[in-house]
PDB file of N, CA and C in Angstrom:
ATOM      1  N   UNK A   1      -6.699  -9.645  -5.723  1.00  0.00           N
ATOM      2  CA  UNK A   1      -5.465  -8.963  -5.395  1.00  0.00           C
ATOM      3  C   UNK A   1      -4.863  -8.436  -6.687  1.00  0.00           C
ATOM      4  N   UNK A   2      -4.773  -7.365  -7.216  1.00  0.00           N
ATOM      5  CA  UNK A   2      -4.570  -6.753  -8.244  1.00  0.00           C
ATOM      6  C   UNK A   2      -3.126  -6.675  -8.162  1.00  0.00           C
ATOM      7  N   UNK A   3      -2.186  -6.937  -9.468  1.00  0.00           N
ATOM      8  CA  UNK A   3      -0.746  -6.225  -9.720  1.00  0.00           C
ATOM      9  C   UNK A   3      -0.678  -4.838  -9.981  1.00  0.00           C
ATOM     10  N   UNK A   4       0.102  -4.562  -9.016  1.00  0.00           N
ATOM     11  CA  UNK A   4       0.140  -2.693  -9.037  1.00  0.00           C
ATOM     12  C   UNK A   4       0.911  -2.130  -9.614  1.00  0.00           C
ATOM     13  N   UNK A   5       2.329  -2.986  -9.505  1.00  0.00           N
ATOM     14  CA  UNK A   5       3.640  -2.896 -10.324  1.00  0.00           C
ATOM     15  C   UNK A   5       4.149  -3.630 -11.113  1.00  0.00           C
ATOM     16  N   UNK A   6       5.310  -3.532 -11.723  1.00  0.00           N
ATOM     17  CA  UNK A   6       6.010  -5.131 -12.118  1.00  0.00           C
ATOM     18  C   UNK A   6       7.158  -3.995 -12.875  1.00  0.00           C
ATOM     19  N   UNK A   7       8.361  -5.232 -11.940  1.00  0.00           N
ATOM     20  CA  UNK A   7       9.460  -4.667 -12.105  1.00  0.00           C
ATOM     21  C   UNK A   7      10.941  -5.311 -11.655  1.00  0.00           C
ATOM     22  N   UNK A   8      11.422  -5.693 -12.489  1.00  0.00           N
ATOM     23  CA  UNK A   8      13.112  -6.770 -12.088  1.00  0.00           C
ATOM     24  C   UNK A   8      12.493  -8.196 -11.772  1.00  0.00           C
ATOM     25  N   UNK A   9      11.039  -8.428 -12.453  1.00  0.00           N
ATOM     26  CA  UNK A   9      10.732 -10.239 -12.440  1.00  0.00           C
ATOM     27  C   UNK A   9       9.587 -10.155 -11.228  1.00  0.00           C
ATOM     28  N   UNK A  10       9.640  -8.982 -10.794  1.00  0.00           N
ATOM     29  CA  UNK A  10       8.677  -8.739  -9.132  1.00  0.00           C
ATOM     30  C   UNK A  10       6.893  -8.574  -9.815  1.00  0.00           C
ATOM     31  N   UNK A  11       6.346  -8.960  -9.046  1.00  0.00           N
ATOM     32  CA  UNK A  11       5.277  -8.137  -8.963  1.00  0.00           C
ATOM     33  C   UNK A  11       4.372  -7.935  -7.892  1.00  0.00           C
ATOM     34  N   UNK A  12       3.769  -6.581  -7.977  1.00  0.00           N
ATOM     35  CA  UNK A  12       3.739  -5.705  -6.432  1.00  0.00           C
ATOM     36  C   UNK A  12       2.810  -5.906  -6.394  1.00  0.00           C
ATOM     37  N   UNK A  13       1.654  -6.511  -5.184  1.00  0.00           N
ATOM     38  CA  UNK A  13       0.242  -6.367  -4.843  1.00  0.00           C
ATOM     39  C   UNK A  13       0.108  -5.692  -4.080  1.00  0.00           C
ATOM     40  N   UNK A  14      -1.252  -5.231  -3.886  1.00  0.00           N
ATOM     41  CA  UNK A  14      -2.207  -4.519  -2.685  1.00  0.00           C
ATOM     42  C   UNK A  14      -3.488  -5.630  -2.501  1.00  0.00           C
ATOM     43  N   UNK A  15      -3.373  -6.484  -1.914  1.00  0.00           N
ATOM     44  CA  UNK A  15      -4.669  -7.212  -1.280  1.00  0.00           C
ATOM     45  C   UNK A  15      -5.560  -5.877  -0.722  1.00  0.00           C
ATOM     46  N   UNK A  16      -6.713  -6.444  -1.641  1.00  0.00           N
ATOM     47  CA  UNK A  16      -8.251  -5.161  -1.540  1.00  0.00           C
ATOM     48  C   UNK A  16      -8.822  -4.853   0.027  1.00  0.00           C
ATOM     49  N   UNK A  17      -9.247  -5.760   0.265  1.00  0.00           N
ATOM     50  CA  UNK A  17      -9.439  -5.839   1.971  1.00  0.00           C
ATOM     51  C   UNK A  17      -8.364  -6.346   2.578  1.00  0.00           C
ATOM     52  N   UNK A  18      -7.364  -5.761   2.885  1.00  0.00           N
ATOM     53  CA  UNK A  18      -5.965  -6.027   3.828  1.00  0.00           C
ATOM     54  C   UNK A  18      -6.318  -4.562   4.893  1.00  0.00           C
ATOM     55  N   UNK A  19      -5.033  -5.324   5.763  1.00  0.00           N
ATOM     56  CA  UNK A  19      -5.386  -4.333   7.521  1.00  0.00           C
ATOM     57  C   UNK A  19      -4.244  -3.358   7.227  1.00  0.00           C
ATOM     58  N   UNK A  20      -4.024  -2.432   7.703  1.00  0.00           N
ATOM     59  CA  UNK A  20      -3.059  -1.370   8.330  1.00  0.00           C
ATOM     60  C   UNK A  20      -2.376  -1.630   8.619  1.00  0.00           C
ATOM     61  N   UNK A  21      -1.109  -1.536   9.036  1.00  0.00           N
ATOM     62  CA  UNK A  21      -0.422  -0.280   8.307  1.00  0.00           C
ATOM     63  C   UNK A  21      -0.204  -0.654   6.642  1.00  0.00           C
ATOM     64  N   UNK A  22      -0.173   0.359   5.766  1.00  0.00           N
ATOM     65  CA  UNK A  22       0.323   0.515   4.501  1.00  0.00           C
ATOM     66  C   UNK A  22       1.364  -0.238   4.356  1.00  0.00           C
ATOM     67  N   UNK A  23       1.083  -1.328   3.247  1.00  0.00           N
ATOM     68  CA  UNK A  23       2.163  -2.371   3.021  1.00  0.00           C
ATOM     69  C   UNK A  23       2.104  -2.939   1.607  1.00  0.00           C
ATOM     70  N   UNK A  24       2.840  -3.315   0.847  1.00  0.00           N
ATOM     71  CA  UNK A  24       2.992  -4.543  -0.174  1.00  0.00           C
ATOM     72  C   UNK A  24       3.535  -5.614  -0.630  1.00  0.00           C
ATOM     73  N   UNK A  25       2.606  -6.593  -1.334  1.00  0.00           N
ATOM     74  CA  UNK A  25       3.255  -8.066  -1.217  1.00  0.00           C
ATOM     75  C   UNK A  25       3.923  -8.100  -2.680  1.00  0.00           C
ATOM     76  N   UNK A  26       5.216  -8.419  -2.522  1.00  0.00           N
ATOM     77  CA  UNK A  26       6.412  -8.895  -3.575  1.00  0.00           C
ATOM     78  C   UNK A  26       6.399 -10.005  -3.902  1.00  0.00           C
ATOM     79  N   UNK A  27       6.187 -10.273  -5.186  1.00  0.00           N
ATOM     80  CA  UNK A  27       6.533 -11.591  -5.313  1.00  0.00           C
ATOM     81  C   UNK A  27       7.412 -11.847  -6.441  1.00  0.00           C
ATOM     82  N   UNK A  28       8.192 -12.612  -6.553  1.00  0.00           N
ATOM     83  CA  UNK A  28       9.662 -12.971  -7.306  1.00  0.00           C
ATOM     84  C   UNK A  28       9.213 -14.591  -7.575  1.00  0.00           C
ATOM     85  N   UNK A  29       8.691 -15.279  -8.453  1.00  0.00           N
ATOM     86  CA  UNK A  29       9.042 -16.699  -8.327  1.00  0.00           C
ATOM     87  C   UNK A  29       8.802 -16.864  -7.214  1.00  0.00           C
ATOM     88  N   UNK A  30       9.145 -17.998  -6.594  1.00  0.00           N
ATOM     89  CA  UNK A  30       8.254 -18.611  -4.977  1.00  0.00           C
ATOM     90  C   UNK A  30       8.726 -17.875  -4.015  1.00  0.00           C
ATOM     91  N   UNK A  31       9.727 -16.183  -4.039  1.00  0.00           N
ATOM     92  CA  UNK A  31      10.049 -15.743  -3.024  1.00  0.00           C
ATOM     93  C   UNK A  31       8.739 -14.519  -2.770  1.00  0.00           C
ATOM     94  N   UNK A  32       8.436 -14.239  -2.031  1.00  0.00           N
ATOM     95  CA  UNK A  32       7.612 -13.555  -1.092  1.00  0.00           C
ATOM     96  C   UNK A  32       8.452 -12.460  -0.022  1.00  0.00           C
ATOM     97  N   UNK A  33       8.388 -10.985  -0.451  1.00  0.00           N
ATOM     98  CA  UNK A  33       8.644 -10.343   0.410  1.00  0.00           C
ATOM     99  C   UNK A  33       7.298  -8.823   0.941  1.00  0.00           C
ATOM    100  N   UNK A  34       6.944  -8.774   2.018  1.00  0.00           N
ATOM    101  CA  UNK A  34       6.590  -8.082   2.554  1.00  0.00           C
ATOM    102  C   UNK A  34       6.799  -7.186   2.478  1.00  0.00           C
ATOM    103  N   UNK A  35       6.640  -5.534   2.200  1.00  0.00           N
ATOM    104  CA  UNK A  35       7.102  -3.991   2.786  1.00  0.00           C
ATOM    105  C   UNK A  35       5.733  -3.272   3.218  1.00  0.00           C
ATOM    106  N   UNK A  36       6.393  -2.176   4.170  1.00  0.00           N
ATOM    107  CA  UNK A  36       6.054  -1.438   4.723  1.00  0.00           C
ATOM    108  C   UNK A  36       5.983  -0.262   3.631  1.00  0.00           C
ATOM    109  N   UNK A  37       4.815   0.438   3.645  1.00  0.00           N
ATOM    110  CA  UNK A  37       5.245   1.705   2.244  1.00  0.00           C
ATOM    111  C   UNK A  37       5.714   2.718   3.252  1.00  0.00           C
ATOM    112  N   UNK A  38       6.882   3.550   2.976  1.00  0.00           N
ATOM    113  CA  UNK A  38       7.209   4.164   3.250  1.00  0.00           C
ATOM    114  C   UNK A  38       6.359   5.656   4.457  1.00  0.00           C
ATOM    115  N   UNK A  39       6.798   6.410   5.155  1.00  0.00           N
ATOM    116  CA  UNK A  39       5.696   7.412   5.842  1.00  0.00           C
ATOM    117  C   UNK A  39       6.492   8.551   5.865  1.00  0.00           C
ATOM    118  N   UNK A  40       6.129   9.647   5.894  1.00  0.00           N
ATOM    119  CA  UNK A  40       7.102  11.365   6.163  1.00  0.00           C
ATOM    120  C   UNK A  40       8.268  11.205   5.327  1.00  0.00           C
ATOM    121  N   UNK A  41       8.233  10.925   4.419  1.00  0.00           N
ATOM    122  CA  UNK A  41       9.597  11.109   3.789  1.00  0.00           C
ATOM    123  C   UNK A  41      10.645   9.557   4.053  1.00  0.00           C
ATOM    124  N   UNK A  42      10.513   8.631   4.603  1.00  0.00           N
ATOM    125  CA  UNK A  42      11.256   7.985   5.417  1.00  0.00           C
ATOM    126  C   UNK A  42      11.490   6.563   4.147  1.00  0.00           C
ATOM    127  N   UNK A  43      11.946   5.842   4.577  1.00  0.00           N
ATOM    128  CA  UNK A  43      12.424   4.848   3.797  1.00  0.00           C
ATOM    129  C   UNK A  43      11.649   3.494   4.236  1.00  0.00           C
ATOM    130  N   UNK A  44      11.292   2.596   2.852  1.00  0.00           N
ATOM    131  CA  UNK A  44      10.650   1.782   3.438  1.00  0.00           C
ATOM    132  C   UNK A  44      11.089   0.492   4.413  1.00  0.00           C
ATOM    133  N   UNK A  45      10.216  -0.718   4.755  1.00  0.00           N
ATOM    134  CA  UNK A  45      10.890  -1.543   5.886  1.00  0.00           C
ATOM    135  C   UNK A  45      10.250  -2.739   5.559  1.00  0.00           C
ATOM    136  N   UNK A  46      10.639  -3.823   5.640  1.00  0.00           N
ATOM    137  CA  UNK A  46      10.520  -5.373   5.486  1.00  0.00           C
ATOM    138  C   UNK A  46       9.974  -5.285   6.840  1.00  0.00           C
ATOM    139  N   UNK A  47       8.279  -6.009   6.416  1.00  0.00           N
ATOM    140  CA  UNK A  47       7.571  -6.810   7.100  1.00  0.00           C
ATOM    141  C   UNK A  47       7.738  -8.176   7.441  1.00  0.00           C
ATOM    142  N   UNK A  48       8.050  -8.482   6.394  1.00  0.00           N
ATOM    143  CA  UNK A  48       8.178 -10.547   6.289  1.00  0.00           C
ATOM    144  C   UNK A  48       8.637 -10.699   5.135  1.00  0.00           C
ATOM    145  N   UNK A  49       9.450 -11.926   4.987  1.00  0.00           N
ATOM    146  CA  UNK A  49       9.843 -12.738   3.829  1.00  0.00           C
ATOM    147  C   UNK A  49       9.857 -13.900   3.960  1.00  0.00           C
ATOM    148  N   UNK A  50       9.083 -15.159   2.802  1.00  0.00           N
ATOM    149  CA  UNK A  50       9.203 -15.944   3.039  1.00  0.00           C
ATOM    150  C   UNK A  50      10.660 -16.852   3.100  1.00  0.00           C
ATOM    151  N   UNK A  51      10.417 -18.145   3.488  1.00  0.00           N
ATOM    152  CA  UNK A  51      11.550 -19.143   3.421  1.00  0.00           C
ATOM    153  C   UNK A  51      12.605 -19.183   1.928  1.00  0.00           C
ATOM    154  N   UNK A  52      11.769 -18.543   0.834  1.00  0.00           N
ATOM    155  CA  UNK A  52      12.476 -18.885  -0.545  1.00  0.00           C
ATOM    156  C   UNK A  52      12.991 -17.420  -0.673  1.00  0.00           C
ATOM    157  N   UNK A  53      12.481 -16.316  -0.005  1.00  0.00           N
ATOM    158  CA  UNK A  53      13.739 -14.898  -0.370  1.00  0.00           C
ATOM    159  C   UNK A  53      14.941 -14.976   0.041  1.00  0.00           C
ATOM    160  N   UNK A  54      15.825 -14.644  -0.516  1.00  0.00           N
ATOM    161  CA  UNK A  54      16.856 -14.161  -0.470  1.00  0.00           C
ATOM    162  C   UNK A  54      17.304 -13.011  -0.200  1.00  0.00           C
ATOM    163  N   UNK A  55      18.750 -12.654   0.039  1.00  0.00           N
ATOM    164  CA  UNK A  55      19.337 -11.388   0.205  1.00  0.00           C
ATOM    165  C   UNK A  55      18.557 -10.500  -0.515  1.00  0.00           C
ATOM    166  N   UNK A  56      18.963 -10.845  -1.545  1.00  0.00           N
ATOM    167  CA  UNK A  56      18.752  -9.992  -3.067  1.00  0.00           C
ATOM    168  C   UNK A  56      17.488  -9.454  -3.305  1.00  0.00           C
ATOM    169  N   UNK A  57      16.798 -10.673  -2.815  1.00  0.00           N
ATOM    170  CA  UNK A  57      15.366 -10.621  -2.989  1.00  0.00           C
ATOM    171  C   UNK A  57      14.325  -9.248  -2.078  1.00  0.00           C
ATOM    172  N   UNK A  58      15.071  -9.388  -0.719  1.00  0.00           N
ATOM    173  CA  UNK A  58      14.874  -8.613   0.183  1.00  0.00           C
ATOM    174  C   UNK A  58      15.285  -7.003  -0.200  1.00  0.00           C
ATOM    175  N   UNK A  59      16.421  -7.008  -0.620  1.00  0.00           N
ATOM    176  CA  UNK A  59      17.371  -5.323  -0.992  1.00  0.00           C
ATOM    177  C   UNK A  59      16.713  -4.991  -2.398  1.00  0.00           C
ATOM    178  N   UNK A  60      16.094  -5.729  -3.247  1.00  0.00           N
ATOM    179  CA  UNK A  60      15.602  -5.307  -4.683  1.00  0.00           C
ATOM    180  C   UNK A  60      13.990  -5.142  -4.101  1.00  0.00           C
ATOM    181  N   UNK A  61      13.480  -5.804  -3.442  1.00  0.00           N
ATOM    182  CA  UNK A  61      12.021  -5.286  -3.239  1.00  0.00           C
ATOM    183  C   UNK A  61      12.197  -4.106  -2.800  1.00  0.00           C
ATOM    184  N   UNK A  62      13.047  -3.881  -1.461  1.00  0.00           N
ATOM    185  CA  UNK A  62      12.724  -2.543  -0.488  1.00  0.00           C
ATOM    186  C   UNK A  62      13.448  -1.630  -2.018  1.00  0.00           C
ATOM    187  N   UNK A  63      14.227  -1.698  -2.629  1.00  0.00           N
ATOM    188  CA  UNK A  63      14.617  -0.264  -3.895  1.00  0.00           C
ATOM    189  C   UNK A  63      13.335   0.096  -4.276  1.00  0.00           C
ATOM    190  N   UNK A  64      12.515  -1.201  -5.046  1.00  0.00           N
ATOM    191  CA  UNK A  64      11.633  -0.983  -6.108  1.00  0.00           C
ATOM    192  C   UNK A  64      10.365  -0.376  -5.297  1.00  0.00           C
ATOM    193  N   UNK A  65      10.328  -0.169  -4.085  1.00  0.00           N
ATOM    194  CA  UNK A  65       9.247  -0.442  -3.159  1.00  0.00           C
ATOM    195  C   UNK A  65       9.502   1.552  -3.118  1.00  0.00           C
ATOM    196  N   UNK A  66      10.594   1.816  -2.478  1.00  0.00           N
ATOM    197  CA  UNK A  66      11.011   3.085  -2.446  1.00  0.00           C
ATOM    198  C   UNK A  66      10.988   3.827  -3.587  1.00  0.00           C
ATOM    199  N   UNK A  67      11.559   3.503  -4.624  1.00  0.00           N
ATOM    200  CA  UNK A  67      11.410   4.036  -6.002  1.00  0.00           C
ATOM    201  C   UNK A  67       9.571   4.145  -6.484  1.00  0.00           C
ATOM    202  N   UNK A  68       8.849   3.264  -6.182  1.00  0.00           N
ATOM    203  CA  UNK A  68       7.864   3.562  -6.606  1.00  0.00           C
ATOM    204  C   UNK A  68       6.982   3.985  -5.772  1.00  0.00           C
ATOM    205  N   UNK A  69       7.122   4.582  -4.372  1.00  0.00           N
ATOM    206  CA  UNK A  69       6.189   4.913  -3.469  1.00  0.00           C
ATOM    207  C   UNK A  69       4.550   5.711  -3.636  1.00  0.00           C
ATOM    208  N   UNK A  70       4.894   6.938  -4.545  1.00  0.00           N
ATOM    209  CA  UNK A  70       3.834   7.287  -4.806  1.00  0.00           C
ATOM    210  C   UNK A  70       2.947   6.282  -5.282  1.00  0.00           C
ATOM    211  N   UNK A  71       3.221   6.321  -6.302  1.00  0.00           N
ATOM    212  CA  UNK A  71       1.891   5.500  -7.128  1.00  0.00           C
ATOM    213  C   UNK A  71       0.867   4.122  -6.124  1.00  0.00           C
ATOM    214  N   UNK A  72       2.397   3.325  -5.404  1.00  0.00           N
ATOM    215  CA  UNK A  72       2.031   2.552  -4.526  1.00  0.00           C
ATOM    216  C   UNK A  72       0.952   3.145  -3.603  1.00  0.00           C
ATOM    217  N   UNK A  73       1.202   4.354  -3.128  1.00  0.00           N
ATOM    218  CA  UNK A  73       0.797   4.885  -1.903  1.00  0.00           C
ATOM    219  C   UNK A  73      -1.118   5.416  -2.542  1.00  0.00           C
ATOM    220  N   UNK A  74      -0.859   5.634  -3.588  1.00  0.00           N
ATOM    221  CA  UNK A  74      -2.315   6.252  -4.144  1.00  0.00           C
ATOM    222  C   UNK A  74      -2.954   5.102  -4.557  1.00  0.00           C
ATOM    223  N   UNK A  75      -2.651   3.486  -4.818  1.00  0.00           N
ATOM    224  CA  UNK A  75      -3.008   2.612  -5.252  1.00  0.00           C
ATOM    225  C   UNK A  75      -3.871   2.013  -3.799  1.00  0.00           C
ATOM    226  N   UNK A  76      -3.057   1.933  -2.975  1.00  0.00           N
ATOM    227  CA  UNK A  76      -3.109   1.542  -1.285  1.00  0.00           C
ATOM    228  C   UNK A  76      -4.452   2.591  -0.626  1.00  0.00           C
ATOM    229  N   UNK A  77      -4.703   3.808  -1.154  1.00  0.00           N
ATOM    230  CA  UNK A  77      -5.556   4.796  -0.748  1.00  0.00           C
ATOM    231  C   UNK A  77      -7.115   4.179  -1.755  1.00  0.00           C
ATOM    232  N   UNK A  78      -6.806   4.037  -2.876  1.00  0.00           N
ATOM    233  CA  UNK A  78      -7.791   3.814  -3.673  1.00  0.00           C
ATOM    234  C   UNK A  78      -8.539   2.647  -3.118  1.00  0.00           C
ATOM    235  N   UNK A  79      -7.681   1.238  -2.887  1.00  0.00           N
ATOM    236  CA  UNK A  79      -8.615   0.190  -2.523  1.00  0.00           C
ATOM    237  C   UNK A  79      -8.852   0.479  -0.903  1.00  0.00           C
ATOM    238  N   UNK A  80      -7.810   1.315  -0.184  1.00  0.00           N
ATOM    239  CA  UNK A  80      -8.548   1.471   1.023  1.00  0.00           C
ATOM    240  C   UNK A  80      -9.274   2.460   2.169  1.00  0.00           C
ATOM    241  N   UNK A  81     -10.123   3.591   0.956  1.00  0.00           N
ATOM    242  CA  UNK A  81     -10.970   4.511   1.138  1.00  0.00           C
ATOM    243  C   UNK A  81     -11.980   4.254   2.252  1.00  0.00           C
TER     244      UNK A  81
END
C-alpha cells in the first residue's frame, strides 16, 4: 500500500488491488478515515472512519482529499489500469 500523499500529520494511501469505487485511506495516528475521490467536478465524501477519528479528523481529510484530487485520481488510475 504505497503513501500517495502526506499532509497536516495524514498520510494518503491507495491499496494496489482495492475494489471500486475510487477511494482513499487516511491515516492520522490511530485515526482512520475513508474518502470517496471526488467525480464531475463534485466534492469528495466519507466512506468510513474509524472509532479513533474525530471531527477534525473527518473535515481535514475530506479538504486535503479535495485539494489534492488530481494527483490522487492519476495515482488511483495508475495502480488500477
Amino acid at each position: 500500500m504505497p503513501t500517495i500523499h502526506r499532509q497536516d500529520g495524514f498520510q494518503l494511501r491507495i491499496y494496489t488491488k482495492d475494489h471500486p469505487p475510487a477511494h482513499v485511506h487516511c491515516r492520522r495516528g490511530k485515526s482512520l478515515v475513508v474518502v470517496f475521490l471526488p467525480t464531475d467536478g463534485g466534492r469528495p465524501t466519507l466512506r468510513e472512519q474509524n472509532r479513533h477519528a474525530k471531527f477534525d479528523d473527518v473535515t481535514d481529510a475530506l479538504r486535503i482529499v479535495g485539494e489534492n484530487s488530481a494527483t490522487l485520481w492519476n495515482a488511483w488510475r495508475q495502480y488500477h489500469a
